[in-house]
N, C-alpha and C. Protein backbone atom coordinates (compact mmCIF):
# COMPACT_ATOMS: atom_id res chain seq x y z
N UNK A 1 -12.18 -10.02 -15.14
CA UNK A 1 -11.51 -8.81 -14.67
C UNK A 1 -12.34 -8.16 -13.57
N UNK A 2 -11.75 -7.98 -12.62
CA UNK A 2 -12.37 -7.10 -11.30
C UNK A 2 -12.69 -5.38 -11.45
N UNK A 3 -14.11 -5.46 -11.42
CA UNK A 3 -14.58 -4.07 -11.76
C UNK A 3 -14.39 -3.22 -11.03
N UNK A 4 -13.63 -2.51 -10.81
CA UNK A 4 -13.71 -1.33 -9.74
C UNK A 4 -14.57 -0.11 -9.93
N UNK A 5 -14.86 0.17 -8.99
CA UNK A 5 -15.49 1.54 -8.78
C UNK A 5 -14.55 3.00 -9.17
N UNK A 6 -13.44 2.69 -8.54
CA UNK A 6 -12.79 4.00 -8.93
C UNK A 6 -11.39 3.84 -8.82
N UNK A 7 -10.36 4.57 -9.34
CA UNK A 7 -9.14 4.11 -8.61
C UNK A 7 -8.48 5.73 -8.23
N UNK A 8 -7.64 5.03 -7.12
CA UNK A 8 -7.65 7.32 -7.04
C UNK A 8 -5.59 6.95 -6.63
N UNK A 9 -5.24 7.90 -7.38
CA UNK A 9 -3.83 8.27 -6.89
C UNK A 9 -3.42 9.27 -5.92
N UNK A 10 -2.60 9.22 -5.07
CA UNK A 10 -1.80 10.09 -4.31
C UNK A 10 -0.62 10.35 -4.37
N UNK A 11 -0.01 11.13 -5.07
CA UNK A 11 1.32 11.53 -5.20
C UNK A 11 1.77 12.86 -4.45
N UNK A 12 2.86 12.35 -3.85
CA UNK A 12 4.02 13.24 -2.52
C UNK A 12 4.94 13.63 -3.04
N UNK A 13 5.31 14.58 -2.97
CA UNK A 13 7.01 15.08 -3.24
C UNK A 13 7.18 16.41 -2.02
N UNK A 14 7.83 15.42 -1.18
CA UNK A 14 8.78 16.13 -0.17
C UNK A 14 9.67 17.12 -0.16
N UNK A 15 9.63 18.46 0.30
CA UNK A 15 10.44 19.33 -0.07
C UNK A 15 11.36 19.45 0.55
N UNK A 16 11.03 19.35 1.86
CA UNK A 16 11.37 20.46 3.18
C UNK A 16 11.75 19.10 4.54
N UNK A 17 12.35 19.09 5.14
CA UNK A 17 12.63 18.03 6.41
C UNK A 17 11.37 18.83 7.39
N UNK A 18 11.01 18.33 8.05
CA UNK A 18 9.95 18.62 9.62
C UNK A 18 10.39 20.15 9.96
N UNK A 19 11.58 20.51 9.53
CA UNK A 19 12.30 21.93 10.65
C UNK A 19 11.99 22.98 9.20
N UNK A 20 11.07 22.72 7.97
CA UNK A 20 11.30 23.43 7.06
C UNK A 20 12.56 23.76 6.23
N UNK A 21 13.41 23.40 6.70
CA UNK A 21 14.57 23.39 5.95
C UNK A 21 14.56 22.35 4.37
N UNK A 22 15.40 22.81 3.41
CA UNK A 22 15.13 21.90 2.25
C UNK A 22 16.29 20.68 2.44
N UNK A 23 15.33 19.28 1.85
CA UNK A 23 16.36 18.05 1.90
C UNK A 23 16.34 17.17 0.49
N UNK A 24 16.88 16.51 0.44
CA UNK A 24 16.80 15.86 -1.02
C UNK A 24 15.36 15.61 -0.97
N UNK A 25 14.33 15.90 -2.16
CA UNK A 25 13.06 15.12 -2.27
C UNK A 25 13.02 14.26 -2.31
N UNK A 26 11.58 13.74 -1.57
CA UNK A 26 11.08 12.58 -1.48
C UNK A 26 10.07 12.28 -2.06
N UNK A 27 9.94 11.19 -3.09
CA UNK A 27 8.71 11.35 -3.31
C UNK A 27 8.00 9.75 -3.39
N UNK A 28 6.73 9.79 -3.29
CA UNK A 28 5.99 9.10 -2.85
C UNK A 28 4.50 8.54 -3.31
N UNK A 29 4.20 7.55 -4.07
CA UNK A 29 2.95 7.05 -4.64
C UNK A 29 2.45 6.02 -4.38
N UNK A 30 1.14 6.64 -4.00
CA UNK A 30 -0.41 5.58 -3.30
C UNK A 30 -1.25 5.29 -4.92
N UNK A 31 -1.44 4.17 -4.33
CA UNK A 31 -2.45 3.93 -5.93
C UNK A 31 -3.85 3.70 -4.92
N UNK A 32 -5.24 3.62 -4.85
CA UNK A 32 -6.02 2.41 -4.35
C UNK A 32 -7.02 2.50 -5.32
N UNK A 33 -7.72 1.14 -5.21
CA UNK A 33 -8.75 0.85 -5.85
C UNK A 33 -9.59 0.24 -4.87
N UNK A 34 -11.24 1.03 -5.50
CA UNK A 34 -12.30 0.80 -4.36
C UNK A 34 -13.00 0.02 -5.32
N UNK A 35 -13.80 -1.57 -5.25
CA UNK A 35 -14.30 -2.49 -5.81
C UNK A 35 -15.03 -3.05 -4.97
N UNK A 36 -16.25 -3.84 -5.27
CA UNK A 36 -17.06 -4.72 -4.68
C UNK A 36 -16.26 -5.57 -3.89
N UNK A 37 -17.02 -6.16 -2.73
CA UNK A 37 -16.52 -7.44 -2.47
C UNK A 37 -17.50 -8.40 -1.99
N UNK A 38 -16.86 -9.12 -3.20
CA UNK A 38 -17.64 -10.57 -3.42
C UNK A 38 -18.05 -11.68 -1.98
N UNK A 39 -17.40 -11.13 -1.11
CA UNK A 39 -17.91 -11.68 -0.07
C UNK A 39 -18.39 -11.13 1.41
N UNK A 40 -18.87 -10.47 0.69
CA UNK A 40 -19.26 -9.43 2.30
C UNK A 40 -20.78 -9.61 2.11
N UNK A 41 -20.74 -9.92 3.75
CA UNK A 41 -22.17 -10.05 4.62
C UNK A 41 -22.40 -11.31 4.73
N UNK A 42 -21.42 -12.07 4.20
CA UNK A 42 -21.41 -13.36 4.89
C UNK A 42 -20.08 -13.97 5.18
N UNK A 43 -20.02 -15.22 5.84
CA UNK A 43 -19.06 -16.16 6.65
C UNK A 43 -18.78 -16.96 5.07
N UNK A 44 -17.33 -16.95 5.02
CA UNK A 44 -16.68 -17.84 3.94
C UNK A 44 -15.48 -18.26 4.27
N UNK A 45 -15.24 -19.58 4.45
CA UNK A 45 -14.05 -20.15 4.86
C UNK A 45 -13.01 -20.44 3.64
N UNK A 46 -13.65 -20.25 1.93
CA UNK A 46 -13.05 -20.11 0.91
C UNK A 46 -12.90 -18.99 0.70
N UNK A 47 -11.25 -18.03 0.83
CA UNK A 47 -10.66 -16.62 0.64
C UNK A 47 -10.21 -16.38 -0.99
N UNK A 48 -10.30 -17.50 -1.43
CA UNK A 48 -9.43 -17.65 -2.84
C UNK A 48 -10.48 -16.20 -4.20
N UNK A 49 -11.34 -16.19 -3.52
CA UNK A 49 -11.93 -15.35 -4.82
C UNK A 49 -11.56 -13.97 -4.85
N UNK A 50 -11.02 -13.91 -3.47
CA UNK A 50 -10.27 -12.22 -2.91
C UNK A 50 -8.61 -12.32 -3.17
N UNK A 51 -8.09 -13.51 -2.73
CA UNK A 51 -6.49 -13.85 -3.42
C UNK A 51 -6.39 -13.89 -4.98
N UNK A 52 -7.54 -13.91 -5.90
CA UNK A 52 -7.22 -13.58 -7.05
C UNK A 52 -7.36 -11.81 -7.27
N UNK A 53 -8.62 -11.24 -6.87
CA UNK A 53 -8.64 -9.83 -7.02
C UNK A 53 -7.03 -9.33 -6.86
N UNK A 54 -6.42 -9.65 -5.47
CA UNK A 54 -5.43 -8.89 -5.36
C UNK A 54 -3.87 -8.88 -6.44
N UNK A 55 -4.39 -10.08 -6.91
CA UNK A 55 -3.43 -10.32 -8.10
C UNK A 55 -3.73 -9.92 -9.19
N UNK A 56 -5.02 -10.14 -9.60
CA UNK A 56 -4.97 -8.95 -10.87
C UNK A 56 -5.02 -7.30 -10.72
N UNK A 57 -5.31 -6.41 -9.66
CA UNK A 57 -4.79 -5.42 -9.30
C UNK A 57 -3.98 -4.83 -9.26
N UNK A 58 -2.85 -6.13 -8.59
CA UNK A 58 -1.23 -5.64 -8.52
C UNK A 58 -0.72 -5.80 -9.58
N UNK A 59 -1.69 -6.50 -10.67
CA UNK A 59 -0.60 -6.61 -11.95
C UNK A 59 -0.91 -5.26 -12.49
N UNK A 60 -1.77 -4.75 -12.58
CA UNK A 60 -2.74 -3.49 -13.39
C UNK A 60 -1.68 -2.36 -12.41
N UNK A 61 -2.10 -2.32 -11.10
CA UNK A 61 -1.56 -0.67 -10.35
C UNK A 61 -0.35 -0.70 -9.80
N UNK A 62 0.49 -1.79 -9.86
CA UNK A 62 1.42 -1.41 -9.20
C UNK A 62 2.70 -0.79 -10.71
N UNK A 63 2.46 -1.13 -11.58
CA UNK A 63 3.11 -0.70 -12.24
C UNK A 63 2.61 0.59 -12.82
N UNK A 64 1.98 0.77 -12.75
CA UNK A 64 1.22 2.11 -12.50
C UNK A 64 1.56 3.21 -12.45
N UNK A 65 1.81 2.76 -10.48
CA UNK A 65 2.37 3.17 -9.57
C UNK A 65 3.99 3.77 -9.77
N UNK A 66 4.53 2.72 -9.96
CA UNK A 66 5.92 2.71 -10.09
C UNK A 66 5.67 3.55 -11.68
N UNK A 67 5.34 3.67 -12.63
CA UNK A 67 5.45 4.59 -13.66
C UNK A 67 5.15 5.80 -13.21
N UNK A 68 4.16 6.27 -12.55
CA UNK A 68 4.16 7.69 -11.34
C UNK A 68 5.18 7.94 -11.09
N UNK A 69 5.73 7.26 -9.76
CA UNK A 69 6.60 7.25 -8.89
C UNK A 69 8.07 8.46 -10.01
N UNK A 70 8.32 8.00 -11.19
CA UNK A 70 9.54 8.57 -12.01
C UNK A 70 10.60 8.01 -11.14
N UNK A 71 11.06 7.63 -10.75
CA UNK A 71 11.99 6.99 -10.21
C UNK A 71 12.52 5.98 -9.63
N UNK A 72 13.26 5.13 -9.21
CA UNK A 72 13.45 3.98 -9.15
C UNK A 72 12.94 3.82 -7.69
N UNK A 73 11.83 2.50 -7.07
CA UNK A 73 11.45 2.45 -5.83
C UNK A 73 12.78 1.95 -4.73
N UNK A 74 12.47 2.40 -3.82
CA UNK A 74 13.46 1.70 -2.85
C UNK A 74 12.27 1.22 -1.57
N UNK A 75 11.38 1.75 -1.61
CA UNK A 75 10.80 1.45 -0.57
C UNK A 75 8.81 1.06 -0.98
N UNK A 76 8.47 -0.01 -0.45
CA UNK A 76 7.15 -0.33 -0.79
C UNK A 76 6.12 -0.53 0.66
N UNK A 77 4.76 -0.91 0.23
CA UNK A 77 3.92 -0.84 1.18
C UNK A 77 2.78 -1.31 0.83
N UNK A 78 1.69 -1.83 1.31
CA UNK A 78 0.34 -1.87 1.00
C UNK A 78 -0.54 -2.10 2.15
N UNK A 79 -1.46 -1.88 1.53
CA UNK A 79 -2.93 -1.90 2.83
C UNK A 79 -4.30 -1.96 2.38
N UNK A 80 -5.15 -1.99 3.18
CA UNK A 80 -6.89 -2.66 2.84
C UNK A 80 -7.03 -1.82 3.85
N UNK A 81 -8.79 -1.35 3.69
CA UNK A 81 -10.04 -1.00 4.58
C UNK A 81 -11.03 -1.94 3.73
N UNK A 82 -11.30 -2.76 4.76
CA UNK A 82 -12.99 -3.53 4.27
C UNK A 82 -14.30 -2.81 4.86
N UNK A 83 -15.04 -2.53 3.85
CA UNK A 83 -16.29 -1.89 4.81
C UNK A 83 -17.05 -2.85 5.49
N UNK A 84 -17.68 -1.81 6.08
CA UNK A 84 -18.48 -2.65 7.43
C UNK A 84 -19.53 -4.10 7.38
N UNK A 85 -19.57 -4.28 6.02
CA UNK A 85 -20.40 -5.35 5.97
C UNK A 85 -19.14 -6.66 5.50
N UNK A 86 -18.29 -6.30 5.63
CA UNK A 86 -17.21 -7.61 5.06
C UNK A 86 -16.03 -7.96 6.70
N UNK A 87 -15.40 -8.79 6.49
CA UNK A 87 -14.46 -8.76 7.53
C UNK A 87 -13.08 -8.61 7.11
N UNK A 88 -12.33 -8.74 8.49
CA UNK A 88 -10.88 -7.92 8.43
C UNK A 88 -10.31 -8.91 7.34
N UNK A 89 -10.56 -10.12 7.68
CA UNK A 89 -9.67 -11.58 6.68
C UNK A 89 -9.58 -11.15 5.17
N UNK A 90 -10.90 -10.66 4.94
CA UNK A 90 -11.30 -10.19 3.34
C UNK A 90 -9.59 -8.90 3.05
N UNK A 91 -9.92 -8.47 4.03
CA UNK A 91 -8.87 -7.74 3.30
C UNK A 91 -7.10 -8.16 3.41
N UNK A 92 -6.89 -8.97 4.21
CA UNK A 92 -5.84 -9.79 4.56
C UNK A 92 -5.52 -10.69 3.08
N UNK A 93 -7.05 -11.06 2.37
CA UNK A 93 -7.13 -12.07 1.43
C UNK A 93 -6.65 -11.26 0.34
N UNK A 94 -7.15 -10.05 0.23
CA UNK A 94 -6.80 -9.08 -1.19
C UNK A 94 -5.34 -8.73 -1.40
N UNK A 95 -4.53 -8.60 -0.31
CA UNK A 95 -3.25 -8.00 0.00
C UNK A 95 -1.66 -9.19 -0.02
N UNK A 96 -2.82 -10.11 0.67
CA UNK A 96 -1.12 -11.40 1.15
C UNK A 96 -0.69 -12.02 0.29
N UNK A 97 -2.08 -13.19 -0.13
CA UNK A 97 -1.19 -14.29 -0.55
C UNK A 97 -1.00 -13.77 -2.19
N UNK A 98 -1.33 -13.07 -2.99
CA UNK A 98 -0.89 -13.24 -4.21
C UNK A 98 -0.57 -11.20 -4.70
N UNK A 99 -0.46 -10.59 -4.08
CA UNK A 99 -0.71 -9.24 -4.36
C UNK A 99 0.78 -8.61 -4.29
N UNK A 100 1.93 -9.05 -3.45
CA UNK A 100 3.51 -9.48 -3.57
C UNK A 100 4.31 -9.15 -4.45
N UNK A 101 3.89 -10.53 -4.96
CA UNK A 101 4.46 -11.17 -6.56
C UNK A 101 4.68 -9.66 -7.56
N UNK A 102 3.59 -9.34 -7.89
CA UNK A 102 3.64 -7.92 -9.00
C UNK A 102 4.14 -6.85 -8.44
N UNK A 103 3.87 -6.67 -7.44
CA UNK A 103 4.69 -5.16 -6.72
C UNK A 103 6.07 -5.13 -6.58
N UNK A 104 6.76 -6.53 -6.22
CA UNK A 104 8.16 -6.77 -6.73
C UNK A 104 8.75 -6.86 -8.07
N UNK A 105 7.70 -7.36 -8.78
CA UNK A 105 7.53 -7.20 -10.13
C UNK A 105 8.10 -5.67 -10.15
N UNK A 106 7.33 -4.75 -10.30
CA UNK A 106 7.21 -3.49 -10.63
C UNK A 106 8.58 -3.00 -10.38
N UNK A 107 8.43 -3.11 -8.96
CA UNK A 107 9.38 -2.25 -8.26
C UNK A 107 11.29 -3.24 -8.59
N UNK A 108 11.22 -3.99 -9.43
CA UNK A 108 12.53 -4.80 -9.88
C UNK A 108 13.05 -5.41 -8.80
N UNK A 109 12.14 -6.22 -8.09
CA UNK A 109 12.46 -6.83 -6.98
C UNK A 109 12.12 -6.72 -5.48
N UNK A 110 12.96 -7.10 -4.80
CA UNK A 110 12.61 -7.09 -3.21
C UNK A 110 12.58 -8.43 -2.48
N UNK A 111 13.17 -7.83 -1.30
CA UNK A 111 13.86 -8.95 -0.28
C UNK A 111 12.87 -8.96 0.29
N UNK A 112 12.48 -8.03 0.93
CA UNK A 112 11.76 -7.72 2.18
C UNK A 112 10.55 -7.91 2.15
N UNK A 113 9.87 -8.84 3.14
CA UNK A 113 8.30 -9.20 3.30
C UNK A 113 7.77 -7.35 3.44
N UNK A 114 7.01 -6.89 2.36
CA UNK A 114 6.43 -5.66 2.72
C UNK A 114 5.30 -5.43 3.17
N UNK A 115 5.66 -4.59 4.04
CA UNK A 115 4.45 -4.01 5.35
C UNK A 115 3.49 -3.98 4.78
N UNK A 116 2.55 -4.06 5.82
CA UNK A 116 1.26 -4.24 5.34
C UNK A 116 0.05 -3.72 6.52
N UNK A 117 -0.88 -3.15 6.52
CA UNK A 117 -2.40 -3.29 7.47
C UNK A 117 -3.29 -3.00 6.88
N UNK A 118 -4.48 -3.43 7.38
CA UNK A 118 -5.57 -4.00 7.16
C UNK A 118 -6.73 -3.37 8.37
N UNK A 119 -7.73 -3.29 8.08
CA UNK A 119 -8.85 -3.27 8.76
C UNK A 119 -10.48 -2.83 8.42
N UNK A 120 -10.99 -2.52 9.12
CA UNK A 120 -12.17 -2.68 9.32
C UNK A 120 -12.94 -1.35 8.92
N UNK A 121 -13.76 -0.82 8.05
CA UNK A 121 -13.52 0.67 8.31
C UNK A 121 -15.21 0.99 7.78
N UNK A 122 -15.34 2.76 7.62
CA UNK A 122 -16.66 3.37 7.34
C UNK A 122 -15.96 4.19 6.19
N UNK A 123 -16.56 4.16 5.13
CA UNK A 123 -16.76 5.55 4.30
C UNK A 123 -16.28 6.74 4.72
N UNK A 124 -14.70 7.11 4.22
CA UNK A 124 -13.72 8.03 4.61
C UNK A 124 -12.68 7.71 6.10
N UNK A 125 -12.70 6.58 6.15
CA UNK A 125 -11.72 6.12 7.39
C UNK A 125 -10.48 6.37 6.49
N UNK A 126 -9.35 6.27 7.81
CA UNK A 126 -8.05 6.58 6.87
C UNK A 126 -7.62 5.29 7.64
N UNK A 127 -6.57 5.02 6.43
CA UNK A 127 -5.47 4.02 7.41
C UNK A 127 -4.26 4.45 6.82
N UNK A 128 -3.49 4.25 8.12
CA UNK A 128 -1.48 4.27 7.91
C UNK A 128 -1.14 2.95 7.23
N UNK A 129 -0.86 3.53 6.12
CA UNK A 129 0.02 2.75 4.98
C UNK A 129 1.75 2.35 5.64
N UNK A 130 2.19 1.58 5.76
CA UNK A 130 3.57 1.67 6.09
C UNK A 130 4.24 0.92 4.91
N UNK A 131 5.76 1.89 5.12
CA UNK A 131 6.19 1.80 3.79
C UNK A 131 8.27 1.57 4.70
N UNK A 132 8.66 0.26 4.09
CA UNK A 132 9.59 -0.15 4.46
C UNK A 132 10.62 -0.56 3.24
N UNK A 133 12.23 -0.47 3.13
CA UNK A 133 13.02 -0.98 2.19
C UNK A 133 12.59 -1.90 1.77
N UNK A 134 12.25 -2.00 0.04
CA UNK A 134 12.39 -3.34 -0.47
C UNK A 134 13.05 -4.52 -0.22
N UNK A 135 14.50 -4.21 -0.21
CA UNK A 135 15.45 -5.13 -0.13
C UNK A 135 16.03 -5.34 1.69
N UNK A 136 16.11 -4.37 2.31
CA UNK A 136 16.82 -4.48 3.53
C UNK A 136 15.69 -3.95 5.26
N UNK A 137 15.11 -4.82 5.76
CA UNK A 137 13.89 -5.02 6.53
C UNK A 137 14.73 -4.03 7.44
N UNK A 138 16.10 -3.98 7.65
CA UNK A 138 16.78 -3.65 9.17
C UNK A 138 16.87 -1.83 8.68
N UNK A 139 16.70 -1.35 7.75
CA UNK A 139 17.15 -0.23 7.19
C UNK A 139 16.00 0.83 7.67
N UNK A 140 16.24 1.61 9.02
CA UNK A 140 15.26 2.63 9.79
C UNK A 140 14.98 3.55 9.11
N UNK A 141 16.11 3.75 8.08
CA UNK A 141 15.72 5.23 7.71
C UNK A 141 14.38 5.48 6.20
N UNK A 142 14.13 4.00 6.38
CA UNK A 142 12.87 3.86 5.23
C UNK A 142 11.94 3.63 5.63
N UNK A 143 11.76 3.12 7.03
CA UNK A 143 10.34 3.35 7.91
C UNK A 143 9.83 3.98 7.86
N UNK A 144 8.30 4.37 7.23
CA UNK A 144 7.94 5.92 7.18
C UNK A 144 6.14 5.26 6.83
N UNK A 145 5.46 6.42 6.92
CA UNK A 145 4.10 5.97 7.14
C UNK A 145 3.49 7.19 6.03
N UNK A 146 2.14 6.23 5.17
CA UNK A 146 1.38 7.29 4.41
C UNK A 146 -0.11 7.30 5.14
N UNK A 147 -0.90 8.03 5.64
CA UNK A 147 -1.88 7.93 5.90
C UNK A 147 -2.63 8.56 4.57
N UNK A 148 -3.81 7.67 4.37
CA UNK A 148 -4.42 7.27 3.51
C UNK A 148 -6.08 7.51 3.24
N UNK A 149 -6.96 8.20 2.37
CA UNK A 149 -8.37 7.21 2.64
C UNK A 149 -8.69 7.82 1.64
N UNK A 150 -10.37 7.43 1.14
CA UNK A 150 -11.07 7.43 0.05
C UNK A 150 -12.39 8.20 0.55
N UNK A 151 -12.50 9.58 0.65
CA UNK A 151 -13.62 10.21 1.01
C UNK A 151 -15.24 9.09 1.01
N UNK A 152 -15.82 8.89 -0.05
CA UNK A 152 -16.75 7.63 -0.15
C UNK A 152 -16.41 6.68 0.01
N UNK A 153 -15.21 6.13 0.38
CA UNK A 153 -15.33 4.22 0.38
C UNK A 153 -14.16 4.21 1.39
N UNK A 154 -14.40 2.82 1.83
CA UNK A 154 -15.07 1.45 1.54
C UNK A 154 -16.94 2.24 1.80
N UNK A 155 -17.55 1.93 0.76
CA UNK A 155 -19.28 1.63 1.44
C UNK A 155 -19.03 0.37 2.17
N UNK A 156 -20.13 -0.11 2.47
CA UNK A 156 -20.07 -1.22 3.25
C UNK A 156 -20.26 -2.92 2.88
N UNK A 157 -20.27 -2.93 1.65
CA UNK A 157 -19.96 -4.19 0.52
C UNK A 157 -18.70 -4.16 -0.17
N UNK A 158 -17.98 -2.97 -0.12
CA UNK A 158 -16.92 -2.49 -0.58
C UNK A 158 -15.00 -2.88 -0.23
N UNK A 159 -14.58 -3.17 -0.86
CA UNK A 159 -12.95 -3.24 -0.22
C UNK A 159 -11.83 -2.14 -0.91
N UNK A 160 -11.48 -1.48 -0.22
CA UNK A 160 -10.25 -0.01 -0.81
C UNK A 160 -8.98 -0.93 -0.78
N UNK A 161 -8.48 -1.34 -1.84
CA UNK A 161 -6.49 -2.05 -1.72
C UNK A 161 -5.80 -0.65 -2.34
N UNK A 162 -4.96 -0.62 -1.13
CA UNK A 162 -3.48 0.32 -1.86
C UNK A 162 -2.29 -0.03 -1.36
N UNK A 163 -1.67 0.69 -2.57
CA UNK A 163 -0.26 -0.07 -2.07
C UNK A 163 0.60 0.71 -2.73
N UNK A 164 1.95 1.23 -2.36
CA UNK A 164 2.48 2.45 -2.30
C UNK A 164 3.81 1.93 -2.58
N UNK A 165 4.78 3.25 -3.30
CA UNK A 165 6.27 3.23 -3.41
C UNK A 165 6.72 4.14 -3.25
N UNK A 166 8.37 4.75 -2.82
CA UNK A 166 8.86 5.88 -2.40
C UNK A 166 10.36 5.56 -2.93
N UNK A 167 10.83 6.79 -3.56
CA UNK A 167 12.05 6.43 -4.04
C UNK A 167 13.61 6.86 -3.01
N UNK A 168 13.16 6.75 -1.78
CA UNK A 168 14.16 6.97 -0.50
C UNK A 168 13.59 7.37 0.31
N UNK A 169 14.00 6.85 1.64
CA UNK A 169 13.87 6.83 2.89
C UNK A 169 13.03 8.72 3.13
N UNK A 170 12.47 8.33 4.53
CA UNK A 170 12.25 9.84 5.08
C UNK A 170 13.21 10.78 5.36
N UNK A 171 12.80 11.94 5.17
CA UNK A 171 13.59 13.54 5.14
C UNK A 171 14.14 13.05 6.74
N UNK A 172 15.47 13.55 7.06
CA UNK A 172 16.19 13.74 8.19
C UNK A 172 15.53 12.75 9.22
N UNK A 173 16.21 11.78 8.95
CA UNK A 173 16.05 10.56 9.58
C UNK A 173 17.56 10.34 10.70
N UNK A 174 17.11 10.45 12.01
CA UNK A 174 18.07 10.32 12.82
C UNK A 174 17.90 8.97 14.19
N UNK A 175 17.39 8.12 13.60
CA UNK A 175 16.45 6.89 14.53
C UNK A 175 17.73 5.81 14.93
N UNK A 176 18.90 6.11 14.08
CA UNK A 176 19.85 4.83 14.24
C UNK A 176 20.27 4.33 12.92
N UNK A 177 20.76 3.20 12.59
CA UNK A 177 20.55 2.34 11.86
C UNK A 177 20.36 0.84 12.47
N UNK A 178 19.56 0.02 11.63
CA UNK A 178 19.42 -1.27 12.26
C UNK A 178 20.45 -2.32 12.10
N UNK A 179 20.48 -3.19 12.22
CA UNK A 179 22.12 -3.80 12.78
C UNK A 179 22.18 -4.79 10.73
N UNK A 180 21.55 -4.29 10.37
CA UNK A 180 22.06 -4.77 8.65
C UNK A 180 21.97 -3.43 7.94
N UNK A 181 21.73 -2.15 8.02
CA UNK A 181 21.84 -1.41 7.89
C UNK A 181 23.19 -1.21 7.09
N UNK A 182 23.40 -0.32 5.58
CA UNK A 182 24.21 0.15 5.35
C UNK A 182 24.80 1.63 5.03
């Protein structure tokens, strides 16, 4: 089992659209967990010991998550900061190939390859979480972004994974619809 350091929640509930006016709530849950990583400060062409972390994680927080959330997800997301002594791949490794599987799990499915970034970071960097329809990639009005971070982490041996759900699109969304859009 992958020891983490800490795991920290962020929970949103949207009141108000941008103009202050009130709109149906939105609401919105970040899970992350800040843990060692087993391969930082050196070159490893074997990723597999970081493609398991992210799978036992997502089995542990994303349901979690989605038990937060109180409501049914429509929209998901995830993301990595590797600290400075690891590289970007490390966190590509925690997130892609096996970290998916359970968040669809959770969330009772999903069509949609969910968004994802990654990078490189210092102790309190933030990153934009993007958070897109489970089921329908073309659907604008679920495009929406969490910016994110962990006051202490990533340290710099360290990797932060989060990964987020929202139970409808953003407040007063007027962008279009995309051509599968319903």
């Amino acid at each position: 089992m992958t020891k983490t350091r800490k795991t920290v929640v962020v929970r949103e509930l949207i009141e108000t659209d941008s103009f202050g006016e009130p709109c149906e709530p939105v609401s919105r849950v970040a899970i992350a967990a800040v843990f060692s990583n087993p391969l930082s400060g050196r070159f490893e062409q074997d990723l597999s010991p970081l493609f398991e972390i992210g799978a036992e994680l997502g089995q542990r927080l994303a349901k979690q998550a989605v038990a937060l959330l109180g409501n049914v997800p429509v929209s998901y997301g995830k993301a990595a900061i590797v600290g400075t002594s690891g590289d970007m791949e490390h966190g590509g490794a925690v997130i892609h190939p096996r970290l998916g599987a359970p968040m669809r799990a959770a969330s009772g499915g999903g069509e949609a390859v969910i968004p994802s970034n990654v990078k490189v970071g210092a102790a309190g960097a933030s990153i934009d979480l993007p958070l897109g329809h489970k089921d329908n990639p073309w659907s604008f009005d679920h495009f929406d972004t969490m910016t994110l971070c962990i006051p202490d982490g990533p340290a710099p041996h360290e990797i932060v994974m989060f990964l987020a759900y929202s139970d409808r699109g953003r407040p007063l969304p007027r962008c279009g619809k995309g051509p599968m859009s319903t």
